[in-house]
Every structure is written in structure tokens, then in C-alpha cells.
PDB file of N, CA and C in Angstrom:
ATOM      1  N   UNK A   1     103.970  45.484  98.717  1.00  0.00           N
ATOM      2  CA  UNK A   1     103.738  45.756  97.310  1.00  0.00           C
ATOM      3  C   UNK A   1     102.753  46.927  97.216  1.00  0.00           C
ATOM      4  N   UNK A   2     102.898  47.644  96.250  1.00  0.00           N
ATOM      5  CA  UNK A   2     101.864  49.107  96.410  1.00  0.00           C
ATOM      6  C   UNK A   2     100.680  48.666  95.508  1.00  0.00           C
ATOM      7  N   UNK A   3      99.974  49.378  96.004  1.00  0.00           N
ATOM      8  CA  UNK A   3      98.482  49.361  95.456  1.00  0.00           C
ATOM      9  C   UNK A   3      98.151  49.186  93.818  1.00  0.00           C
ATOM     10  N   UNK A   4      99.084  49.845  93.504  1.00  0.00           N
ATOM     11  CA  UNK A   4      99.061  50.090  91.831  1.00  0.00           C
ATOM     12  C   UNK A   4      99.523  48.612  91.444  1.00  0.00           C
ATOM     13  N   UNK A   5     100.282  48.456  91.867  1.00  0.00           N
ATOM     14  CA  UNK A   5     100.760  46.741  91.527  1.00  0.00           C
ATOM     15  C   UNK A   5      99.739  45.691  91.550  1.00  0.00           C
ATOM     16  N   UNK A   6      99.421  45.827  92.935  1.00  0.00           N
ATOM     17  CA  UNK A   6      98.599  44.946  93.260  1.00  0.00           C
ATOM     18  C   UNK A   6      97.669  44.687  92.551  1.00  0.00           C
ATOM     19  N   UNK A   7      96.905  46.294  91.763  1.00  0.00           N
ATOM     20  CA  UNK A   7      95.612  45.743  90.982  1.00  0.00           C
ATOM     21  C   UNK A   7      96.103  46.037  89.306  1.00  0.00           C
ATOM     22  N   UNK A   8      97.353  45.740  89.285  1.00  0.00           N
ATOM     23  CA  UNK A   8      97.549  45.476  88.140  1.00  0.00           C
ATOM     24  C   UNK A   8      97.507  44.080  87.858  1.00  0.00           C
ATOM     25  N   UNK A   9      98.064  43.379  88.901  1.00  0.00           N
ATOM     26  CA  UNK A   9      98.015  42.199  89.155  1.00  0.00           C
ATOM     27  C   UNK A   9      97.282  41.182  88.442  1.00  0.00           C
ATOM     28  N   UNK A  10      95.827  42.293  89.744  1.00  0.00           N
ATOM     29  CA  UNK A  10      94.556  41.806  89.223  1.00  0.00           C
ATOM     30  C   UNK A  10      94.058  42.045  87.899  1.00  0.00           C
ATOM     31  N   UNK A  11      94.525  42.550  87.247  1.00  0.00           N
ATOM     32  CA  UNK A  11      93.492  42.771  86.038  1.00  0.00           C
ATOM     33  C   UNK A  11      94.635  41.871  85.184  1.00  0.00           C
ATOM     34  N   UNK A  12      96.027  41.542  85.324  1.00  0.00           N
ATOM     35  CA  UNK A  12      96.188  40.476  84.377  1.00  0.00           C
ATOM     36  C   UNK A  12      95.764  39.406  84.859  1.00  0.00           C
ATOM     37  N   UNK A  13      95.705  39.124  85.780  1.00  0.00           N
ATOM     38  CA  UNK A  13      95.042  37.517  86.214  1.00  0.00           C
ATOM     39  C   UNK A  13      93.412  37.489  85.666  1.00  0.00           C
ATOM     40  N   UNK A  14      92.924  38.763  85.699  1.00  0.00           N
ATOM     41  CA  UNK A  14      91.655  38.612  84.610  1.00  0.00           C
ATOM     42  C   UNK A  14      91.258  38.647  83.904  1.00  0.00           C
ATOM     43  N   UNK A  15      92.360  38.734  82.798  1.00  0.00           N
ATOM     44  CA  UNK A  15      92.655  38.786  81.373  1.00  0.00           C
ATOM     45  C   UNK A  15      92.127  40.585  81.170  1.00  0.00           C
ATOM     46  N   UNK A  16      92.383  41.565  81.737  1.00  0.00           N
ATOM     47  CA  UNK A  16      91.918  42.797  81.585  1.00  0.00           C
ATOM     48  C   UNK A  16      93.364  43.591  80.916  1.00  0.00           C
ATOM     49  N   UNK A  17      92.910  44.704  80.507  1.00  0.00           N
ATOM     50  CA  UNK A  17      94.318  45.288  79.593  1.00  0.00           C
ATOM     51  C   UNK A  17      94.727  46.297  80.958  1.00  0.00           C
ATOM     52  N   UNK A  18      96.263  46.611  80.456  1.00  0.00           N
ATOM     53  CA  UNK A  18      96.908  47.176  81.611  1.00  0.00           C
ATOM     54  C   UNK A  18      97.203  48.550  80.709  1.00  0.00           C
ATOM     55  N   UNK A  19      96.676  50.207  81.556  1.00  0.00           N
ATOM     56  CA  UNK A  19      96.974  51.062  80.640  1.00  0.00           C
ATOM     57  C   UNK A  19      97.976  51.822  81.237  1.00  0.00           C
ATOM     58  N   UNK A  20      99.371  51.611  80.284  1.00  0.00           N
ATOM     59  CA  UNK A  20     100.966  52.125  81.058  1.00  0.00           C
ATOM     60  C   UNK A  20     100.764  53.944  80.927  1.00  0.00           C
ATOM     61  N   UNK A  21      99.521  54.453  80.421  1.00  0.00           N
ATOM     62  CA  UNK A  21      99.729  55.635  80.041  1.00  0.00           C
ATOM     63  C   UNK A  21      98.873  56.611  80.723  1.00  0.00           C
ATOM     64  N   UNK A  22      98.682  55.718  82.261  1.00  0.00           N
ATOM     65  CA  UNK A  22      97.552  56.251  83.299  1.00  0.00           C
ATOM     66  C   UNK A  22      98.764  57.472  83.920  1.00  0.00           C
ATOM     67  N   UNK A  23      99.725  57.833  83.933  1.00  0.00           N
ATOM     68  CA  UNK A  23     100.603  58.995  83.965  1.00  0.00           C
ATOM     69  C   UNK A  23     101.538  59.591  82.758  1.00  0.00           C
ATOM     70  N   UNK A  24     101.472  60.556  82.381  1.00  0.00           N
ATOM     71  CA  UNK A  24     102.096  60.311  80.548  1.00  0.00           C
ATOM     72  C   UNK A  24     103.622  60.970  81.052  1.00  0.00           C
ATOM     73  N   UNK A  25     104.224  60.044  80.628  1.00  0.00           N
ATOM     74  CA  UNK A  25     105.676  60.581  80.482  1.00  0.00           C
ATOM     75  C   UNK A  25     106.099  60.578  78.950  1.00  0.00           C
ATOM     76  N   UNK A  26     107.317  61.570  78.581  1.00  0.00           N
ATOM     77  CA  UNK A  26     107.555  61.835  77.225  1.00  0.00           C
ATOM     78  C   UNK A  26     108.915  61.110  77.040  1.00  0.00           C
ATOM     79  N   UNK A  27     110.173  61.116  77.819  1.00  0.00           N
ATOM     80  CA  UNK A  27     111.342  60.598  77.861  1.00  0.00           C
ATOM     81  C   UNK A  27     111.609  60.324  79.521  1.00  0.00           C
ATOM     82  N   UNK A  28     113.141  59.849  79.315  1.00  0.00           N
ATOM     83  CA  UNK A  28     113.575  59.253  80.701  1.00  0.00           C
ATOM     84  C   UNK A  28     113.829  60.770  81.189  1.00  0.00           C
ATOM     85  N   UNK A  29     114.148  61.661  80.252  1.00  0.00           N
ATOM     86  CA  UNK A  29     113.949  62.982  81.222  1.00  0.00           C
ATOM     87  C   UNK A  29     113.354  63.392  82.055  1.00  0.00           C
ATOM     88  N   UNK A  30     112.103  63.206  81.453  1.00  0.00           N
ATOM     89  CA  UNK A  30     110.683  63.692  82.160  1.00  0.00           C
ATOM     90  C   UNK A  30     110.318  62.507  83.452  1.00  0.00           C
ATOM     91  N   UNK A  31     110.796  61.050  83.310  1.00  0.00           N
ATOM     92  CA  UNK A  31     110.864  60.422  84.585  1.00  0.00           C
ATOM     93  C   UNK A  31     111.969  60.760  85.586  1.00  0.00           C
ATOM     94  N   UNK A  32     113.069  61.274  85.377  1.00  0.00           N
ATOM     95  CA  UNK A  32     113.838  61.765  86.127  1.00  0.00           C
ATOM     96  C   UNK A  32     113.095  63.124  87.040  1.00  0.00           C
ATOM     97  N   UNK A  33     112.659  63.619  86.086  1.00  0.00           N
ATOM     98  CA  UNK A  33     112.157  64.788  86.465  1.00  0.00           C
ATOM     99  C   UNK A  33     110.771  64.939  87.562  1.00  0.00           C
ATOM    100  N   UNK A  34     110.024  63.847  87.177  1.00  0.00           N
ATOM    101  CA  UNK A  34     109.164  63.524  88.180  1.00  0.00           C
ATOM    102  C   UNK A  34     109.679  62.390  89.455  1.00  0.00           C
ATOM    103  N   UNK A  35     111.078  62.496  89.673  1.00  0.00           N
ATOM    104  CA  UNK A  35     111.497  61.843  90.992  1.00  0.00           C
ATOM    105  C   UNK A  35     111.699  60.011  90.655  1.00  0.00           C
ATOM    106  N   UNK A  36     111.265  59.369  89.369  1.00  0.00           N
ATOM    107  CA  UNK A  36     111.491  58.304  89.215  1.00  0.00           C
ATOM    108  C   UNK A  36     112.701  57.400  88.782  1.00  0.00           C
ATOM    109  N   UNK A  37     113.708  57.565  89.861  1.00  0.00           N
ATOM    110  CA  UNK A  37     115.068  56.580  89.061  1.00  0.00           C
ATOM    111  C   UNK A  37     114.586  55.277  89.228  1.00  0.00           C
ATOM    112  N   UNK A  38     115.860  54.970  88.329  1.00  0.00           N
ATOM    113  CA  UNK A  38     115.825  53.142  88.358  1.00  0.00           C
ATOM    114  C   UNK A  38     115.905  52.398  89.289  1.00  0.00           C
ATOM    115  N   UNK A  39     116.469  53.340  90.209  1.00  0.00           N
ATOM    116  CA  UNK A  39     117.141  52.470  91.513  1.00  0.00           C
ATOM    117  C   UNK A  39     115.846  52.268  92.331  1.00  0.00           C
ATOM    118  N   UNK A  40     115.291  52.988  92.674  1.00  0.00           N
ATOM    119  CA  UNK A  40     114.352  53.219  93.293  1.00  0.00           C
ATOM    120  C   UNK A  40     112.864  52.591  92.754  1.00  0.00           C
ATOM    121  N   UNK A  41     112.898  52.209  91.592  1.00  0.00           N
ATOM    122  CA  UNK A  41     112.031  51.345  90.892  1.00  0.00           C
ATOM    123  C   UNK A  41     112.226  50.203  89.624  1.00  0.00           C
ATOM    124  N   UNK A  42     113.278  49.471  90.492  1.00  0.00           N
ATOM    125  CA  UNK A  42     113.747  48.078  89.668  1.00  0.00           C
ATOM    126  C   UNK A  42     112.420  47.387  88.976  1.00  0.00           C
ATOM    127  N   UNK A  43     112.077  46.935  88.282  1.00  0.00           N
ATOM    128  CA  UNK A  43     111.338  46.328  87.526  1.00  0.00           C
ATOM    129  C   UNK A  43     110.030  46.624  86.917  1.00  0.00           C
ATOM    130  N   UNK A  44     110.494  48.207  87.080  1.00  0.00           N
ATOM    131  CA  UNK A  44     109.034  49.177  86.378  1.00  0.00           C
ATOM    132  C   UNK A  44     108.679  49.205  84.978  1.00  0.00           C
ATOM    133  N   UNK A  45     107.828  49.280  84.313  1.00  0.00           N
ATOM    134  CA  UNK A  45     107.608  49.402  83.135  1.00  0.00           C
ATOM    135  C   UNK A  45     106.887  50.520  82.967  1.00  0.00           C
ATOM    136  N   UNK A  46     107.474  51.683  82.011  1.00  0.00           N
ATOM    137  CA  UNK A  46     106.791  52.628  81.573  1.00  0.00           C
ATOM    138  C   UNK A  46     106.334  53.002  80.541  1.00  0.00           C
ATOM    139  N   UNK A  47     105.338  53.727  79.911  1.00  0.00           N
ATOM    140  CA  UNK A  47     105.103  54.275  78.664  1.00  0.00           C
ATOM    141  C   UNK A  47     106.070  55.365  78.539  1.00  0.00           C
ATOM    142  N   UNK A  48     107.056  55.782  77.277  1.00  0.00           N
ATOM    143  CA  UNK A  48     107.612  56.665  77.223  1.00  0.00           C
ATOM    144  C   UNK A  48     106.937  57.406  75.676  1.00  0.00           C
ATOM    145  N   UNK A  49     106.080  58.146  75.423  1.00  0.00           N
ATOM    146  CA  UNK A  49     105.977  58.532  73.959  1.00  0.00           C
ATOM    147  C   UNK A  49     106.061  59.548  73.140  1.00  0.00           C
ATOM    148  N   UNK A  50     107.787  59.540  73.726  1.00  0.00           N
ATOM    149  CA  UNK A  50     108.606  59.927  72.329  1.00  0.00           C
ATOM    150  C   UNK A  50     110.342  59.500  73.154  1.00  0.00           C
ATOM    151  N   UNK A  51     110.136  58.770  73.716  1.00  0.00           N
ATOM    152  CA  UNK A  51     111.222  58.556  74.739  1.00  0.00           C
ATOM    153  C   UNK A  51     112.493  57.707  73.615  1.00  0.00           C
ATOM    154  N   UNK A  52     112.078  56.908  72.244  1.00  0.00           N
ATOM    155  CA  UNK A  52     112.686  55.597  71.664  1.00  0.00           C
ATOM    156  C   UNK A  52     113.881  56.545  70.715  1.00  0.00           C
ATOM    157  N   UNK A  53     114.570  55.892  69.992  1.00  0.00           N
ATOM    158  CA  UNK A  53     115.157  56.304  69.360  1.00  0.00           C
ATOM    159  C   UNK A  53     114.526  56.797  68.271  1.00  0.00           C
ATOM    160  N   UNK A  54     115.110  58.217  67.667  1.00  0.00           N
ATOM    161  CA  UNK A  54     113.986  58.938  66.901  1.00  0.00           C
ATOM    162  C   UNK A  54     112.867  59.568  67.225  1.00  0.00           C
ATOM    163  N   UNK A  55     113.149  59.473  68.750  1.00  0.00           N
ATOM    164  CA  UNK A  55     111.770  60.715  69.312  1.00  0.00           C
ATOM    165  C   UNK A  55     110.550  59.800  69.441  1.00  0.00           C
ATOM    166  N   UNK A  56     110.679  58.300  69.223  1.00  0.00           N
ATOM    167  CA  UNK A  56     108.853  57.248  68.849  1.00  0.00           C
ATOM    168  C   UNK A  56     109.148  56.914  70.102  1.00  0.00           C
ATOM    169  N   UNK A  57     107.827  56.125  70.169  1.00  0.00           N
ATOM    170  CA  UNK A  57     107.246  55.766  71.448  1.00  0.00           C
ATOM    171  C   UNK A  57     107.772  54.338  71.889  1.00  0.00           C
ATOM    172  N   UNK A  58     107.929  54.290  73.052  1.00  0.00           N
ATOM    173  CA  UNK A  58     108.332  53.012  73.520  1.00  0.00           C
ATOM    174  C   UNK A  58     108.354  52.619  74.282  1.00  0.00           C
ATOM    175  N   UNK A  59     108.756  51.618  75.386  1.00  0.00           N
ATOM    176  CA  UNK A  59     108.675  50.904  77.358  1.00  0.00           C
ATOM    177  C   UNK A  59     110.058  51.077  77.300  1.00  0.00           C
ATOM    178  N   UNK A  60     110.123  51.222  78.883  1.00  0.00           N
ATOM    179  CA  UNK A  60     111.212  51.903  79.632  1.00  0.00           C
ATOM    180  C   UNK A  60     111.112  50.804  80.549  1.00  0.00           C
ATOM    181  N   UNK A  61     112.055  49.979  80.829  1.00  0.00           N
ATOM    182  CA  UNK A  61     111.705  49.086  82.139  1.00  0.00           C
ATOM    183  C   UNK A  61     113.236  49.761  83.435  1.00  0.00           C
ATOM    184  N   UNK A  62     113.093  49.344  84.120  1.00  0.00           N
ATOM    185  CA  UNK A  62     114.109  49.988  85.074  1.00  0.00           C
ATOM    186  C   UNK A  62     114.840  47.961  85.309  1.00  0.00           C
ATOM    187  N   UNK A  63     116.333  48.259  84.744  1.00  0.00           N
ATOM    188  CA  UNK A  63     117.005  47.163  85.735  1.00  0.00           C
ATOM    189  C   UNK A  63     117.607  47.262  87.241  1.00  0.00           C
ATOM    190  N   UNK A  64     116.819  48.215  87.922  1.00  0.00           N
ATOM    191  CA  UNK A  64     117.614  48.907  89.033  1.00  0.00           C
ATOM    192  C   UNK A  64     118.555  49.681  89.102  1.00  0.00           C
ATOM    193  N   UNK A  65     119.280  49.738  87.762  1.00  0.00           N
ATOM    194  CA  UNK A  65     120.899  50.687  87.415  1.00  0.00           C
ATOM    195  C   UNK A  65     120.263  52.044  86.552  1.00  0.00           C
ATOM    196  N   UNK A  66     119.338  51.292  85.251  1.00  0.00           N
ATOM    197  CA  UNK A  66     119.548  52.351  84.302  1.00  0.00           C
ATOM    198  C   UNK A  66     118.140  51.854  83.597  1.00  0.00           C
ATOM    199  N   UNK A  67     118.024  52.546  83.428  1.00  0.00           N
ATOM    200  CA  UNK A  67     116.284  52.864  82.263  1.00  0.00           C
ATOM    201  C   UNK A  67     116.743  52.035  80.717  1.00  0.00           C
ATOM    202  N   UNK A  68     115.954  51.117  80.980  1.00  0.00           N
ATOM    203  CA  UNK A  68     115.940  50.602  79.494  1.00  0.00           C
ATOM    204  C   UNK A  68     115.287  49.973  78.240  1.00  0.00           C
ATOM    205  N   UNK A  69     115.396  50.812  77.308  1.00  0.00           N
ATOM    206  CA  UNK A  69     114.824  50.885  76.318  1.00  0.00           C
ATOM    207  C   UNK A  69     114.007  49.674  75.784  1.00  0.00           C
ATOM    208  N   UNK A  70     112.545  49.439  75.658  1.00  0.00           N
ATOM    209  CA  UNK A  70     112.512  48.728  74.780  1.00  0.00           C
ATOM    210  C   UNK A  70     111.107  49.043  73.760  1.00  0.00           C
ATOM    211  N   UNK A  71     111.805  48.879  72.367  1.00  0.00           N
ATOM    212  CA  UNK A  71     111.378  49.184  71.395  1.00  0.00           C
ATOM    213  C   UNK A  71     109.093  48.707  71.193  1.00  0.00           C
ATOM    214  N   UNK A  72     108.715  49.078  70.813  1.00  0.00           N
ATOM    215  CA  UNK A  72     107.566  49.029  70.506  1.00  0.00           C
ATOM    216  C   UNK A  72     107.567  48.387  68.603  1.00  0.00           C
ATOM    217  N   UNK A  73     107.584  47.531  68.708  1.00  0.00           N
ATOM    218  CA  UNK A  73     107.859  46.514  66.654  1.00  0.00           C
ATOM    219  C   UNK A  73     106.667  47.270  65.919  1.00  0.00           C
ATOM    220  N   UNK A  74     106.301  46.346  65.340  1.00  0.00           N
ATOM    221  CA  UNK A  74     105.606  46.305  64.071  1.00  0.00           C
ATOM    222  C   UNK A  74     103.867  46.663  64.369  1.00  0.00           C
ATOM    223  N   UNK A  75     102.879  46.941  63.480  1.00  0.00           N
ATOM    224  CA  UNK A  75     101.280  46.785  64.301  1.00  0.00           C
ATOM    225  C   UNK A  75     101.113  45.447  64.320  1.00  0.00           C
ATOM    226  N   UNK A  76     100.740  45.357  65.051  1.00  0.00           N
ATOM    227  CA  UNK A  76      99.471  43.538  65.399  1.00  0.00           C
ATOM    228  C   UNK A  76      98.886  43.351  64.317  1.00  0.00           C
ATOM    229  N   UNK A  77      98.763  42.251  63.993  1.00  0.00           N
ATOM    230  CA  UNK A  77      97.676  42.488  63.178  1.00  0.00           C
ATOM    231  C   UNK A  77      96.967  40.579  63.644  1.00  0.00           C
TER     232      UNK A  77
END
């Protein structure tokens, strides 16, 4: 397991926040473009922000095949 995992790990097991935007990607373009397919990183989660439909921001998880979308909802409140 790589390092980055590992202490992601750790910081959810310590109730710590996880920041997906410690490398900024804009679309699945720009992860293509920096060498990241799906295949090669099945169960990744990324920040994409402007990657969603309409150019908005959203997570990219990899099912091993294909980059997929998932939407960012409503604010917290």
C-alpha cells in the first residue's frame, strides 16, 4: 500500500479531514495527462474542480475501467 494511503488511513481513523486537493486537477483530462488512468488506480478518489457536468467541481473515483463521476450535492449545513 503506498504511503499516501497509508496516512490517509491514519488521519481517518483519527477523525482528521482528508485534503483530495493536495494535487489540483481540473478534469479527467488533466488526470490523463498527468499519467493517471483508471486501470492503474482502481479505487482512487479525486478532486476534479471543474471536471462535473457544467464545468463544477466534483470526485472522480476510478472503477478500474473508467473515471467516475461523482457529483458534489447541496452545502452542509
Amino acid at each position: 500500500m503506498g504511503k499516501q494511503i497509508v496516512r490517509g488511513l491514519e488521519k481517518l481513523r483519527n477523525g482528521e479531514q482528508l485534503n483530495l486537493k493536495a494535487r489540483a486537477f481540473t478534469n479527467v483530462a488533466s488526470l490523463t495527462a498527468a499519467g493517471l488512468s483508471p486501470a492503474k488506480n482502481p479505487g482512487a478518489l479525486i478532486y476534479l474542480s471543474t471536471g462535473g457536468t457544467g464545468g463544477v467541481p466534483c470526485l472522480a473515483i476510478s472503477d478500474g475501467t473508467n473515471w467516475k463521476q461523482v457529483a458534489i450535492g447541496a452545502n452542509a449545513i
